[in-house]
PDB file of N, CA and C in Angstrom:
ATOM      1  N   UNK A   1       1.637 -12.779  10.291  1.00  0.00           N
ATOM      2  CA  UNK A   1       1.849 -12.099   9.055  1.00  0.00           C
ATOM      3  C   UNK A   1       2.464 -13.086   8.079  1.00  0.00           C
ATOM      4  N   UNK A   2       2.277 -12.859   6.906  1.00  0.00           N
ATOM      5  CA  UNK A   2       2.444 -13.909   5.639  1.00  0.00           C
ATOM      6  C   UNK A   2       3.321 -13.214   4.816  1.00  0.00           C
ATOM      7  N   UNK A   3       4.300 -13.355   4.193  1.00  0.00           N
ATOM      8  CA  UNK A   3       4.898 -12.527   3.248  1.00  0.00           C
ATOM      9  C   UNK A   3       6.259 -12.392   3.901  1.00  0.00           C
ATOM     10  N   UNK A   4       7.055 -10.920   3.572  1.00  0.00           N
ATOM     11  CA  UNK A   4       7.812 -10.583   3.684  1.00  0.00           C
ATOM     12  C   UNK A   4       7.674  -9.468   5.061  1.00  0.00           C
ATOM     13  N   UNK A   5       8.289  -9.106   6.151  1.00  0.00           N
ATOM     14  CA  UNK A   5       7.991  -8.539   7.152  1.00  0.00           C
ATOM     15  C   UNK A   5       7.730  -7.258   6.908  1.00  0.00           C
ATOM     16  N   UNK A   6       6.792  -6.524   7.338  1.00  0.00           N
ATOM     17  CA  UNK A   6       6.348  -5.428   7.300  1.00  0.00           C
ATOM     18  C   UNK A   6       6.995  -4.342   7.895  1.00  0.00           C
ATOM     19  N   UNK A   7       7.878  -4.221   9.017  1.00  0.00           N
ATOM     20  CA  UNK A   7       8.863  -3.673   9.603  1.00  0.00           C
ATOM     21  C   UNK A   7      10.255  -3.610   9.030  1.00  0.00           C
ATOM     22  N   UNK A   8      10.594  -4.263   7.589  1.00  0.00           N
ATOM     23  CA  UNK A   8      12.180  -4.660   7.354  1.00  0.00           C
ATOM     24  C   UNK A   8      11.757  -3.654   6.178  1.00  0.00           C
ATOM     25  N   UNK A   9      11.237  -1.976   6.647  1.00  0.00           N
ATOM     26  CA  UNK A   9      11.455  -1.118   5.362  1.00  0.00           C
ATOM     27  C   UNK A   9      12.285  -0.111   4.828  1.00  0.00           C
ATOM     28  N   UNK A  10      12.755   0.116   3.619  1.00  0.00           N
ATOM     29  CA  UNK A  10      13.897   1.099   3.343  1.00  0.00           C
ATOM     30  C   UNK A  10      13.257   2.515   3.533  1.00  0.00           C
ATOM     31  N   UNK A  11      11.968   2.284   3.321  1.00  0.00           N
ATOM     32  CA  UNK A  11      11.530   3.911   3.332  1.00  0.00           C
ATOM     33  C   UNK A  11      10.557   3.816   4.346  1.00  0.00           C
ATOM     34  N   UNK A  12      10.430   5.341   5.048  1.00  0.00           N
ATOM     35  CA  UNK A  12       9.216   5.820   5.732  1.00  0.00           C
ATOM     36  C   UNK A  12       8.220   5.921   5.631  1.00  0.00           C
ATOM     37  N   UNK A  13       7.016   5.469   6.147  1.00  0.00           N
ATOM     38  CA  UNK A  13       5.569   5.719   6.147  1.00  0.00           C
ATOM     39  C   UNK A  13       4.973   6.732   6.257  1.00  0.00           C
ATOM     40  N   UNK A  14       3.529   7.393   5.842  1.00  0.00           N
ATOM     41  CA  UNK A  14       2.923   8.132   6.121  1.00  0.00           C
ATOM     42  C   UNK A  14       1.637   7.512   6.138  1.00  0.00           C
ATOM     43  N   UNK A  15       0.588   8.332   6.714  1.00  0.00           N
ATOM     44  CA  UNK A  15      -0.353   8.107   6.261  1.00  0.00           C
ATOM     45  C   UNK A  15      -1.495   8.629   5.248  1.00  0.00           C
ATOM     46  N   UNK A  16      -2.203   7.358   4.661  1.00  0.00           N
ATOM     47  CA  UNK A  16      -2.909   7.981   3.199  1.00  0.00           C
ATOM     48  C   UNK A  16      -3.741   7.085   2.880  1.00  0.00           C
ATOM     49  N   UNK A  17      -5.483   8.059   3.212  1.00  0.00           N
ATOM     50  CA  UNK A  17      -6.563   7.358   3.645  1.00  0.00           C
ATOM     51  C   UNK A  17      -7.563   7.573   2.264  1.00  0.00           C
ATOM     52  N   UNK A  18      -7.334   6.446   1.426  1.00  0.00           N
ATOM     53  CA  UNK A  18      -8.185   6.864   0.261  1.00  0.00           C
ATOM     54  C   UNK A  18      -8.637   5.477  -0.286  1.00  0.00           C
ATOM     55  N   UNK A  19     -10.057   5.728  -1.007  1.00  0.00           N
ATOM     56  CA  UNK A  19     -10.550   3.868  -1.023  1.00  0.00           C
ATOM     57  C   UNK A  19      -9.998   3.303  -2.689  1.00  0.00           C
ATOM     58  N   UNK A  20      -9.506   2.297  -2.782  1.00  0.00           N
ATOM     59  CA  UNK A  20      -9.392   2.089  -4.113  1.00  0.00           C
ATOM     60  C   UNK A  20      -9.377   0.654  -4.384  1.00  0.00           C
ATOM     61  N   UNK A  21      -9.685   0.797  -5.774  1.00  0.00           N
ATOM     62  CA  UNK A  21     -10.004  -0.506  -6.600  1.00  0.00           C
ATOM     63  C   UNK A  21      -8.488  -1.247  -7.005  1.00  0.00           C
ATOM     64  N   UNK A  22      -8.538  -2.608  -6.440  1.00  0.00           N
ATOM     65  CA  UNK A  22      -7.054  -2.960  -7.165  1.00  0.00           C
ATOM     66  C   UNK A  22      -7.630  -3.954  -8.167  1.00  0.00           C
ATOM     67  N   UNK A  23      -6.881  -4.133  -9.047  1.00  0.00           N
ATOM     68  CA  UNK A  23      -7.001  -5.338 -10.534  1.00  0.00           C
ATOM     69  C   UNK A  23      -6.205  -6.263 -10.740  1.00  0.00           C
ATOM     70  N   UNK A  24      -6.044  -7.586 -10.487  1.00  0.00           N
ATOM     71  CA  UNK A  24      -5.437  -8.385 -10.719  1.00  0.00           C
ATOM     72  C   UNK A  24      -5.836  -9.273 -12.172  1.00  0.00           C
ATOM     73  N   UNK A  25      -5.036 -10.200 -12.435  1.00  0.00           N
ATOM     74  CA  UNK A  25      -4.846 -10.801 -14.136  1.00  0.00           C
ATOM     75  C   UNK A  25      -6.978 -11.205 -14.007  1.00  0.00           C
ATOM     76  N   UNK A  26      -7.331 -11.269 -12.809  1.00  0.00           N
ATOM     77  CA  UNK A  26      -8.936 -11.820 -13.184  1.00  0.00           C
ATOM     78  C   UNK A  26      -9.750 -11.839 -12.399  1.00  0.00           C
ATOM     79  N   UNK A  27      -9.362 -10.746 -11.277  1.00  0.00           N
ATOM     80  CA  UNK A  27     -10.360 -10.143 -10.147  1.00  0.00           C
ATOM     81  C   UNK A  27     -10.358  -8.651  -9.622  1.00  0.00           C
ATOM     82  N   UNK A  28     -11.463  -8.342  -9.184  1.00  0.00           N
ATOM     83  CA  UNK A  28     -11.367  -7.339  -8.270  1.00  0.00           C
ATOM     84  C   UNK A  28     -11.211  -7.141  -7.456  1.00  0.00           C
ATOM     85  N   UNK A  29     -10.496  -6.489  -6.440  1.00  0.00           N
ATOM     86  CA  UNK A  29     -10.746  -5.961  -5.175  1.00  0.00           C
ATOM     87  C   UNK A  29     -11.002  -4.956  -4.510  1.00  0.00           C
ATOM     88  N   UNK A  30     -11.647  -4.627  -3.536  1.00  0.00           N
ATOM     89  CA  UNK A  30     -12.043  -3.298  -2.740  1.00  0.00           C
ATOM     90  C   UNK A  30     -11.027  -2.874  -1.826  1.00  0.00           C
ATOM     91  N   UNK A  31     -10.691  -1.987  -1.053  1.00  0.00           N
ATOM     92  CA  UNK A  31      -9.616  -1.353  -0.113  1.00  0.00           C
ATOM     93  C   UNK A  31      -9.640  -0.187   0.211  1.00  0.00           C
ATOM     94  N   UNK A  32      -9.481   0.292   1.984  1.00  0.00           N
ATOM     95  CA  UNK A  32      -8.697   1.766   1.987  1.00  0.00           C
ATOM     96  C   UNK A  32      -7.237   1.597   2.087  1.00  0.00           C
ATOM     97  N   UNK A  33      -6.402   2.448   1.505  1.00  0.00           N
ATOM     98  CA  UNK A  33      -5.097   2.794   1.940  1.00  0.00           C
ATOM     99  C   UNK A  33      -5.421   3.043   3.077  1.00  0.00           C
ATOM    100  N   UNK A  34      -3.959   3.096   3.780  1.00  0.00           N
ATOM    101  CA  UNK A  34      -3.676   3.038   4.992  1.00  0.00           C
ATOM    102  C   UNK A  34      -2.680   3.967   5.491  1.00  0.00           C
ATOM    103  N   UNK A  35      -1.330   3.405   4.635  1.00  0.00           N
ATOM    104  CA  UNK A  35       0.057   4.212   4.624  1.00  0.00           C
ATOM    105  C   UNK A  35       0.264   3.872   3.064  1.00  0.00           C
ATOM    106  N   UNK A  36       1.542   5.188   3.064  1.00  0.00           N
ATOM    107  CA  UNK A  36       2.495   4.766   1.907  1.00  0.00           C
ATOM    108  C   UNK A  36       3.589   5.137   2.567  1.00  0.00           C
ATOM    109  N   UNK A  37       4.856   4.570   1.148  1.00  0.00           N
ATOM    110  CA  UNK A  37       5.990   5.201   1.436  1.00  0.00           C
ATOM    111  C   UNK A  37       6.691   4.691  -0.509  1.00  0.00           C
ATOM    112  N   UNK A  38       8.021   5.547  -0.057  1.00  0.00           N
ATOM    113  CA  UNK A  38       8.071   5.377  -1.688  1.00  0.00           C
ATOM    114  C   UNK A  38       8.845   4.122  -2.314  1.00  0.00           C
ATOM    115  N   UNK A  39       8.190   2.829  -1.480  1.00  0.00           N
ATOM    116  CA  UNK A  39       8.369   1.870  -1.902  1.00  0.00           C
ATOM    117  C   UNK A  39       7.293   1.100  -2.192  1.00  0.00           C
ATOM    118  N   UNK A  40       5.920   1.225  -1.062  1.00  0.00           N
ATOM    119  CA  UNK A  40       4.854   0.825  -1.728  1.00  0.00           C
ATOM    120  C   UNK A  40       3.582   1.161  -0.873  1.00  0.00           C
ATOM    121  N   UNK A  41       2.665   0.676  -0.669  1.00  0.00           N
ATOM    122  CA  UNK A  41       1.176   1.110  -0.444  1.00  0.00           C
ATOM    123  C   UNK A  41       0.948  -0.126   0.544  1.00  0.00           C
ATOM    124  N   UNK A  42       0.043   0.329   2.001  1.00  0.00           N
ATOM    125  CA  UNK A  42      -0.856  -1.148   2.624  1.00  0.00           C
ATOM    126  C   UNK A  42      -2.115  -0.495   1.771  1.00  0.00           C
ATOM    127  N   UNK A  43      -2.717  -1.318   1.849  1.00  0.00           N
ATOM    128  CA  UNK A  43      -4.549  -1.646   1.577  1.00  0.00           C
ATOM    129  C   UNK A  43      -5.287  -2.477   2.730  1.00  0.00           C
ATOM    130  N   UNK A  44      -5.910  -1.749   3.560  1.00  0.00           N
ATOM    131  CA  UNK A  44      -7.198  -2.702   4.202  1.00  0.00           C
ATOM    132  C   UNK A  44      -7.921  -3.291   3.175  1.00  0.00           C
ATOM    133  N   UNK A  45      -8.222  -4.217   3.767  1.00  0.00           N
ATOM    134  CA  UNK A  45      -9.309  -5.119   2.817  1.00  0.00           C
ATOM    135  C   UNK A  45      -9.580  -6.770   3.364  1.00  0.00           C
ATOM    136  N   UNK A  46     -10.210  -6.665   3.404  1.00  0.00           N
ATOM    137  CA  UNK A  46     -10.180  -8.054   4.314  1.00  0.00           C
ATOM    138  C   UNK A  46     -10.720  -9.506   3.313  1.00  0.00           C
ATOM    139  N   UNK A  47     -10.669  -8.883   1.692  1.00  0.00           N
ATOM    140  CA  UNK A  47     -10.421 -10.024   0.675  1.00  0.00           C
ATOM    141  C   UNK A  47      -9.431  -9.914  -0.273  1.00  0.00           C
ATOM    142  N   UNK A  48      -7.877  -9.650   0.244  1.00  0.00           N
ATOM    143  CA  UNK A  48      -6.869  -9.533  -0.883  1.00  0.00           C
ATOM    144  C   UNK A  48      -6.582 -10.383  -1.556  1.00  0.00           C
ATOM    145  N   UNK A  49      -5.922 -10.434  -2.249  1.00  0.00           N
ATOM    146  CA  UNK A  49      -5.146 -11.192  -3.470  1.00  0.00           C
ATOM    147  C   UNK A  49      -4.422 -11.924  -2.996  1.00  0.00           C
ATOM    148  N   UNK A  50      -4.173 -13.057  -3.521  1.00  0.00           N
ATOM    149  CA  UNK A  50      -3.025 -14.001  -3.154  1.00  0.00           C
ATOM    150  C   UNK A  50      -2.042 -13.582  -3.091  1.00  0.00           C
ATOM    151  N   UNK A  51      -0.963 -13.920  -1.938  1.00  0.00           N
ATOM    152  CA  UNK A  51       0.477 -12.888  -2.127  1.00  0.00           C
ATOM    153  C   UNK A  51       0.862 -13.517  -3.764  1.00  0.00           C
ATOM    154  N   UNK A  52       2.177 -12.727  -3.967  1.00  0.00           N
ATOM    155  CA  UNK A  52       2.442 -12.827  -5.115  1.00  0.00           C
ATOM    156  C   UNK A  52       1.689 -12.055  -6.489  1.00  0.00           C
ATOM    157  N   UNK A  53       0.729 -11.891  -6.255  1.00  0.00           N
ATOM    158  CA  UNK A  53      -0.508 -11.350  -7.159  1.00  0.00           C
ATOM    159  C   UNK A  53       0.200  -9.750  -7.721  1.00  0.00           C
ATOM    160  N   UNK A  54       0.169  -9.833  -8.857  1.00  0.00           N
ATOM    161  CA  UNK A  54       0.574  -8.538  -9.575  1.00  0.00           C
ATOM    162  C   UNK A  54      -1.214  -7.802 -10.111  1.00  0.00           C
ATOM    163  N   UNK A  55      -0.749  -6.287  -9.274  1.00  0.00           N
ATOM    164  CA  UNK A  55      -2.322  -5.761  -8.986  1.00  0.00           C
ATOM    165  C   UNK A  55      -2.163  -4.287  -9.617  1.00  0.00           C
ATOM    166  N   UNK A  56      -2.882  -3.848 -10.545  1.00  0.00           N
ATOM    167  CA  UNK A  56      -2.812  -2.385 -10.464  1.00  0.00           C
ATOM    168  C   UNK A  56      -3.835  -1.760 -10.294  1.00  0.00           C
ATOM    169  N   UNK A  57      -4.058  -0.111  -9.836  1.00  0.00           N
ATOM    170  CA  UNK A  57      -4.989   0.823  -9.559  1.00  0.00           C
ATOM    171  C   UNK A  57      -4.436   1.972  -9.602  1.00  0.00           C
ATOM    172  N   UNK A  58      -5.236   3.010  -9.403  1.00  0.00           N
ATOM    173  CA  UNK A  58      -5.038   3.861  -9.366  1.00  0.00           C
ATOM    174  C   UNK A  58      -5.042   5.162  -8.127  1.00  0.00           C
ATOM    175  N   UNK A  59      -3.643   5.608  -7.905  1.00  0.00           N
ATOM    176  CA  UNK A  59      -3.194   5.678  -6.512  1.00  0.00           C
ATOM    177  C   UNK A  59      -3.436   7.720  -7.017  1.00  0.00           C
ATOM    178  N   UNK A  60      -4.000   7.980  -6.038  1.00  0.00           N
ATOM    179  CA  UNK A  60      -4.686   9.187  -5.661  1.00  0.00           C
ATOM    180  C   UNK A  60      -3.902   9.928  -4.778  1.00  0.00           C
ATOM    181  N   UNK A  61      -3.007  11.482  -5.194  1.00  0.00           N
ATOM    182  CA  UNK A  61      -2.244  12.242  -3.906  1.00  0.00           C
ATOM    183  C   UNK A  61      -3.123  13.338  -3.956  1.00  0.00           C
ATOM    184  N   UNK A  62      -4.042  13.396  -3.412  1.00  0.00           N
ATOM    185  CA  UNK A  62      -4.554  14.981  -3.301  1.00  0.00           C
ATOM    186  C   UNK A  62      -4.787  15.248  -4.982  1.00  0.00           C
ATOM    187  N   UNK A  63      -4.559  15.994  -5.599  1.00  0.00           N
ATOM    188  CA  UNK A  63      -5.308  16.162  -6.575  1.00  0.00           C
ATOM    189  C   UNK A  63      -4.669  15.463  -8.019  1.00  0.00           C
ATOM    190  N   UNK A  64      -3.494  14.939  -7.701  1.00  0.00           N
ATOM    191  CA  UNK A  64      -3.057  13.970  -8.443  1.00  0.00           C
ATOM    192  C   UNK A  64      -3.718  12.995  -8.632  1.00  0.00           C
ATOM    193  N   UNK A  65      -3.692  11.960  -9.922  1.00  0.00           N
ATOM    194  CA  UNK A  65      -4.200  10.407  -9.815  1.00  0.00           C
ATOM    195  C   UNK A  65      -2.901  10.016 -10.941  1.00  0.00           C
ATOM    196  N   UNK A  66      -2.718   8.721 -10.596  1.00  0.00           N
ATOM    197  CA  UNK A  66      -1.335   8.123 -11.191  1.00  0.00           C
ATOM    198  C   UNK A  66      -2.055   6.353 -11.167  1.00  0.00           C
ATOM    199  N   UNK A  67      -1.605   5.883 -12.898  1.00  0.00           N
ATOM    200  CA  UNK A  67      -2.016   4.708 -12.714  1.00  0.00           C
ATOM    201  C   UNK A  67      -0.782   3.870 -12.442  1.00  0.00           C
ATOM    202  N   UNK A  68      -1.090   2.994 -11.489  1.00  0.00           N
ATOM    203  CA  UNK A  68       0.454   2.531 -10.937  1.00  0.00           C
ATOM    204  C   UNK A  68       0.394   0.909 -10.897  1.00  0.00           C
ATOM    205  N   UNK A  69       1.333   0.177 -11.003  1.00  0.00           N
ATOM    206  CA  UNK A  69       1.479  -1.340 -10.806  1.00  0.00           C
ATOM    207  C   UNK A  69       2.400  -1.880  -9.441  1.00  0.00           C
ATOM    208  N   UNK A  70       1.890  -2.656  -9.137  1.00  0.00           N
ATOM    209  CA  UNK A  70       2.727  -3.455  -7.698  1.00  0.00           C
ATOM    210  C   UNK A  70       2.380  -4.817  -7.599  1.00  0.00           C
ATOM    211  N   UNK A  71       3.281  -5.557  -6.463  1.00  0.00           N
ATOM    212  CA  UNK A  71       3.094  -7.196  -5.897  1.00  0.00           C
ATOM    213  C   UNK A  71       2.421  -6.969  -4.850  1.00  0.00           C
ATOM    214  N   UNK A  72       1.813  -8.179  -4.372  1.00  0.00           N
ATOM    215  CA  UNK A  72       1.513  -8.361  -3.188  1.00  0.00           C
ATOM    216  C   UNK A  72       2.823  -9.086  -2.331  1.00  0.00           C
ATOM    217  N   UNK A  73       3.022  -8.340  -1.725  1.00  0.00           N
ATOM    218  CA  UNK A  73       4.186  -8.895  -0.865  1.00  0.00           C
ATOM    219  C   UNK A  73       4.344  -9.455   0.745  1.00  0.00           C
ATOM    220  N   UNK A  74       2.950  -9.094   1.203  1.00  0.00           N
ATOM    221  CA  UNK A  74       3.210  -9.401   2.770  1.00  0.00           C
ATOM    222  C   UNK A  74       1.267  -9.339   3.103  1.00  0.00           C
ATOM    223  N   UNK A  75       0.807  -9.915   3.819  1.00  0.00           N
ATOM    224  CA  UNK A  75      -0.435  -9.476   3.918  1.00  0.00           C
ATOM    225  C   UNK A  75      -1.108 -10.058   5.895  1.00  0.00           C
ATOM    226  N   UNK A  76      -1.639  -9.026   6.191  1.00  0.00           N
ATOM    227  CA  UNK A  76      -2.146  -9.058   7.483  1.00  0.00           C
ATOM    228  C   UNK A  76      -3.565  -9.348   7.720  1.00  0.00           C
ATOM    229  N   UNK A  77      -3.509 -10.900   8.163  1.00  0.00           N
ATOM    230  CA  UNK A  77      -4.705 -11.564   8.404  1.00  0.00           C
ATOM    231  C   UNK A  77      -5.826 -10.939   9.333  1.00  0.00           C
ATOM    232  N   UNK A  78      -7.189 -11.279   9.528  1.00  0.00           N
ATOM    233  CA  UNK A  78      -7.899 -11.263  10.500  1.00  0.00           C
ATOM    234  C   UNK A  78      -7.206 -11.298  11.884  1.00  0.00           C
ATOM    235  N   UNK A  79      -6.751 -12.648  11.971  1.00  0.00           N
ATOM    236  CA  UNK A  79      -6.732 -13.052  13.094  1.00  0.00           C
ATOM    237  C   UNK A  79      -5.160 -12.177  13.627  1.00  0.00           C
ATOM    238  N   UNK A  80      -4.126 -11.732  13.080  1.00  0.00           N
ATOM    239  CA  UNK A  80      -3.495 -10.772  13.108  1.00  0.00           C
ATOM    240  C   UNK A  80      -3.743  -9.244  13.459  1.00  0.00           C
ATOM    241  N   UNK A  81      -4.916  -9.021  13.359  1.00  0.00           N
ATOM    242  CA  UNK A  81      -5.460  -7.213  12.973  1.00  0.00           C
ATOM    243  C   UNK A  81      -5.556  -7.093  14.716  1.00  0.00           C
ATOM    244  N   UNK A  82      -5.787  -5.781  14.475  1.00  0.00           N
ATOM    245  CA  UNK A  82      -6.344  -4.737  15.755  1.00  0.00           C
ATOM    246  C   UNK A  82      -6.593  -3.579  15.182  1.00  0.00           C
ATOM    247  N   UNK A  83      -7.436  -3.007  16.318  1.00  0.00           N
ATOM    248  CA  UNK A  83      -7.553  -1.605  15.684  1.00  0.00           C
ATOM    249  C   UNK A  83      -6.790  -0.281  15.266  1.00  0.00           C
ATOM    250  N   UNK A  84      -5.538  -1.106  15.740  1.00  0.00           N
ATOM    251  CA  UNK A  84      -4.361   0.156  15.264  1.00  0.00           C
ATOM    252  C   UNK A  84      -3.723  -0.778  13.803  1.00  0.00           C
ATOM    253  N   UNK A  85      -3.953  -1.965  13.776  1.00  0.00           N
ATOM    254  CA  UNK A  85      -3.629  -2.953  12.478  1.00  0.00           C
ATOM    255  C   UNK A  85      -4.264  -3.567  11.934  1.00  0.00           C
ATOM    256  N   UNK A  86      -5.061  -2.869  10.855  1.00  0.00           N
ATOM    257  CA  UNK A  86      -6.462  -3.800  10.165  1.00  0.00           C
ATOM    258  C   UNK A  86      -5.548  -4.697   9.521  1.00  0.00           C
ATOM    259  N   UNK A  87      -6.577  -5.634   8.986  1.00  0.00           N
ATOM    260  CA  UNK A  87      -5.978  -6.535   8.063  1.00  0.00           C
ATOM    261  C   UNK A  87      -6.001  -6.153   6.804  1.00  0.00           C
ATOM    262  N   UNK A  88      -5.271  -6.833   5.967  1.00  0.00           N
ATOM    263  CA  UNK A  88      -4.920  -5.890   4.529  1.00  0.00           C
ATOM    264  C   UNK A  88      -3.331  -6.399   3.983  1.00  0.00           C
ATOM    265  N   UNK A  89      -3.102  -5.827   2.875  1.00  0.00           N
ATOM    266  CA  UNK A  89      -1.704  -6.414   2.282  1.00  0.00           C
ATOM    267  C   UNK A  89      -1.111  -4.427   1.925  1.00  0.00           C
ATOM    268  N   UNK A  90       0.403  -5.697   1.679  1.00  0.00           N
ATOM    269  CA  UNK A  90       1.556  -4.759   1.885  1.00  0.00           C
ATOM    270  C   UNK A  90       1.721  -4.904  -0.160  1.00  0.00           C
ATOM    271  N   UNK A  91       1.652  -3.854  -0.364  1.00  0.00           N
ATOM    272  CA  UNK A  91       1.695  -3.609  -2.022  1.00  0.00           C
ATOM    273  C   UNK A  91       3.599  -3.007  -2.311  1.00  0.00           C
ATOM    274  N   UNK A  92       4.053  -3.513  -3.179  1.00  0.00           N
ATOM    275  CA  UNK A  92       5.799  -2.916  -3.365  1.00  0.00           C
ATOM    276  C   UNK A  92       5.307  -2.576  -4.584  1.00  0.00           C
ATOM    277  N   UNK A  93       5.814  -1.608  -5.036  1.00  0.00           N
ATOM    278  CA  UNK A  93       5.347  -0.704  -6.071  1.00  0.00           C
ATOM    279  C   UNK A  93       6.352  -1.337  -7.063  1.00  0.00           C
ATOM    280  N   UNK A  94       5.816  -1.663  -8.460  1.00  0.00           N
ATOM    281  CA  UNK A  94       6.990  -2.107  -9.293  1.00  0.00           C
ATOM    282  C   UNK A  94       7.576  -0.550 -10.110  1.00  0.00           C
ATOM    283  N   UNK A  95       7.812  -1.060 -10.881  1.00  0.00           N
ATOM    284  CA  UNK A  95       8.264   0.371 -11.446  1.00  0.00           C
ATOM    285  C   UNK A  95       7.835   1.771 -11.959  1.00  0.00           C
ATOM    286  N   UNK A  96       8.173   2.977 -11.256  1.00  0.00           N
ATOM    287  CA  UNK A  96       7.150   3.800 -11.138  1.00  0.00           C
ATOM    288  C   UNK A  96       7.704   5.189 -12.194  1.00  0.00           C
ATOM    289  N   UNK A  97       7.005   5.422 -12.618  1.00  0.00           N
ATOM    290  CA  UNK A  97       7.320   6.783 -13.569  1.00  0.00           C
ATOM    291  C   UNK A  97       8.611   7.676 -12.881  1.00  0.00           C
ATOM    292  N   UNK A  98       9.060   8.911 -13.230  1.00  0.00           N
ATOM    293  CA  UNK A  98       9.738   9.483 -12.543  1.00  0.00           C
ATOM    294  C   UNK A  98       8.568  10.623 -11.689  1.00  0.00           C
ATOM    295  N   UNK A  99       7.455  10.628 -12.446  1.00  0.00           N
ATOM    296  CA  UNK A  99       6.801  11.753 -12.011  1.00  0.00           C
ATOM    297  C   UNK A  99       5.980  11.323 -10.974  1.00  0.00           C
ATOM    298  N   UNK A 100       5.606  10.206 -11.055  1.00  0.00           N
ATOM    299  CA  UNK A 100       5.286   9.449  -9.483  1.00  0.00           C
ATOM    300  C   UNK A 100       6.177   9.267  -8.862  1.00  0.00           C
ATOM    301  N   UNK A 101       6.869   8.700  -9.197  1.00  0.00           N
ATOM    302  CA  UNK A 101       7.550   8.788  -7.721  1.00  0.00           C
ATOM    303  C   UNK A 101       8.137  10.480  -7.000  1.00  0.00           C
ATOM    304  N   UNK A 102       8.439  11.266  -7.747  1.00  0.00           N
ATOM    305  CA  UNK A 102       8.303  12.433  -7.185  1.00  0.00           C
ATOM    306  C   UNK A 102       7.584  13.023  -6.663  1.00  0.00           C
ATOM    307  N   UNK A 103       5.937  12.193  -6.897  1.00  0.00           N
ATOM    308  CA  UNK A 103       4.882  13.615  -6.707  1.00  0.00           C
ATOM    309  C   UNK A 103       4.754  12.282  -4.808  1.00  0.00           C
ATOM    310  N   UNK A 104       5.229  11.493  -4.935  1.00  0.00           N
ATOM    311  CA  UNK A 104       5.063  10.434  -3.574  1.00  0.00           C
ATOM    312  C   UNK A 104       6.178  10.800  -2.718  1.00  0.00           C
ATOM    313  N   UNK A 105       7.378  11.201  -3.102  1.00  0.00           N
ATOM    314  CA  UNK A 105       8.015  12.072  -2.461  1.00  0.00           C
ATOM    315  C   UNK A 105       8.168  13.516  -1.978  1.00  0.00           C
ATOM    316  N   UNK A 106       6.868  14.105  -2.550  1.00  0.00           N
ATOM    317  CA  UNK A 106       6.366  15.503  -2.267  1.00  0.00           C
ATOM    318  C   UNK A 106       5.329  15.247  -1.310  1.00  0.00           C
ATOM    319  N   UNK A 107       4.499  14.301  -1.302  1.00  0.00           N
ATOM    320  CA  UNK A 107       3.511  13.846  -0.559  1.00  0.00           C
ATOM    321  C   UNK A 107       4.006  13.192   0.582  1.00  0.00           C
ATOM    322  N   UNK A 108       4.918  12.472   0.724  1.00  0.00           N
ATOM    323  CA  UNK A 108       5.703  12.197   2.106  1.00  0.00           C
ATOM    324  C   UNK A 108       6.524  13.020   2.870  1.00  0.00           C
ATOM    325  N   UNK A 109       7.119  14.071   2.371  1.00  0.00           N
ATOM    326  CA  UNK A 109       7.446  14.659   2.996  1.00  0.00           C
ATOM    327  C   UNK A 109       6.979  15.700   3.559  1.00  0.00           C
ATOM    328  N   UNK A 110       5.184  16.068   3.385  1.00  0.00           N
ATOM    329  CA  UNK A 110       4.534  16.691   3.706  1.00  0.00           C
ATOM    330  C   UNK A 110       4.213  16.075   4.749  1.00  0.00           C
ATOM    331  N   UNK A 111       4.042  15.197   5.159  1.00  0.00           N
ATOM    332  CA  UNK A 111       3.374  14.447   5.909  1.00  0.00           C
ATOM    333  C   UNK A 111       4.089  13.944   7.301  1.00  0.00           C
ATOM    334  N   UNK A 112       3.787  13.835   8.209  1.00  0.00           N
ATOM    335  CA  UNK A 112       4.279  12.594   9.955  1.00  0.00           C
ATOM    336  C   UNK A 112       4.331  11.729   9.738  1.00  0.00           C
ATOM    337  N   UNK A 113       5.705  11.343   9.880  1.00  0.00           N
ATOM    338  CA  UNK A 113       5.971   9.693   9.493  1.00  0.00           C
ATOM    339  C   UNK A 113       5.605   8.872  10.789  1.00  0.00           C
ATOM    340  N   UNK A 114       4.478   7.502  10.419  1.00  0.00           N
ATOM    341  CA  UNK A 114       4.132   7.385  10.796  1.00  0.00           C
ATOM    342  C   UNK A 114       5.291   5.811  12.271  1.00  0.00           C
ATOM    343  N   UNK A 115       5.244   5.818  13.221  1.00  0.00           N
ATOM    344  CA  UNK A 115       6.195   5.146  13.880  1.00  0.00           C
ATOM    345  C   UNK A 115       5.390   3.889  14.984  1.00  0.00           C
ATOM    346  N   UNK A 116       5.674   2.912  14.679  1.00  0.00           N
ATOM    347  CA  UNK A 116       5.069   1.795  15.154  1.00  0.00           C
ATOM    348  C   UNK A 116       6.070   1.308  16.598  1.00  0.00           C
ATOM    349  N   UNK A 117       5.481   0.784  17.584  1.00  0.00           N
ATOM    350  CA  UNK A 117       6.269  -0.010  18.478  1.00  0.00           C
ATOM    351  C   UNK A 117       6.454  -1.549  17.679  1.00  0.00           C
ATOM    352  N   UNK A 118       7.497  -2.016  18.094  1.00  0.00           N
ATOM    353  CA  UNK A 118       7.722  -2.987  18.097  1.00  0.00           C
ATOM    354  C   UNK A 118       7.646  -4.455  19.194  1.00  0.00           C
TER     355      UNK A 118
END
């Protein structure tokens, strides 16, 4: 893993399986979510952004859509993945409305947080 550790998080995971477009300063990328939590978003994708890369899209709760901005902060290679860990990057949400982040805290707490071995 590249980045910042994926396990060193303040908030809880869920899971949240939806495909989306991210935008960086001069590319595209393809992705499913994976998890969230109300710090930030993974994305499968097995052509992300350079860490560091400031990316936005538009993050989908059920019948909500919220246009949102984040970093790339951590990202999980090929040769890293399995089928319980695709490869893909770890998104930290930069600063988020109040009404997103509420409607992501209505949406997580609906949800099974999701719990990894270590």
């Amino acid at each position: 893993m590249t980045g910042q550790a994926p396990h060193n998080r303040s908030h809880p995971r869920v899971p949240l399986t939806v495909e989306v477009s991210l935008e960086s300063e001069h590319n595209f990328y393809t992705g499913i979510t994976d998890n969230i939590s109300e710090g930030g978003i993974f994305v499968a994708t097995p052509h992300p952004p350079p860490l560091g890369s400031e990316v936005s899209f538009e993050l989908v709760l059920g019948e909500q859509r919220f246009q949102v901005t984040g970093v790339v902060c951590w990202a999980r290679t090929h040769v890293m993945s399995s089928s319980d860990a695709p490869e893909g990057i770890g998104i930290r949400f930069g600063q988020l409305e109040p009404s997103v982040l509420e409607a992501i805290k209505r949406f997580s707490h609906g949800r099974d947080t999701l719990f990894y071995e270590e």
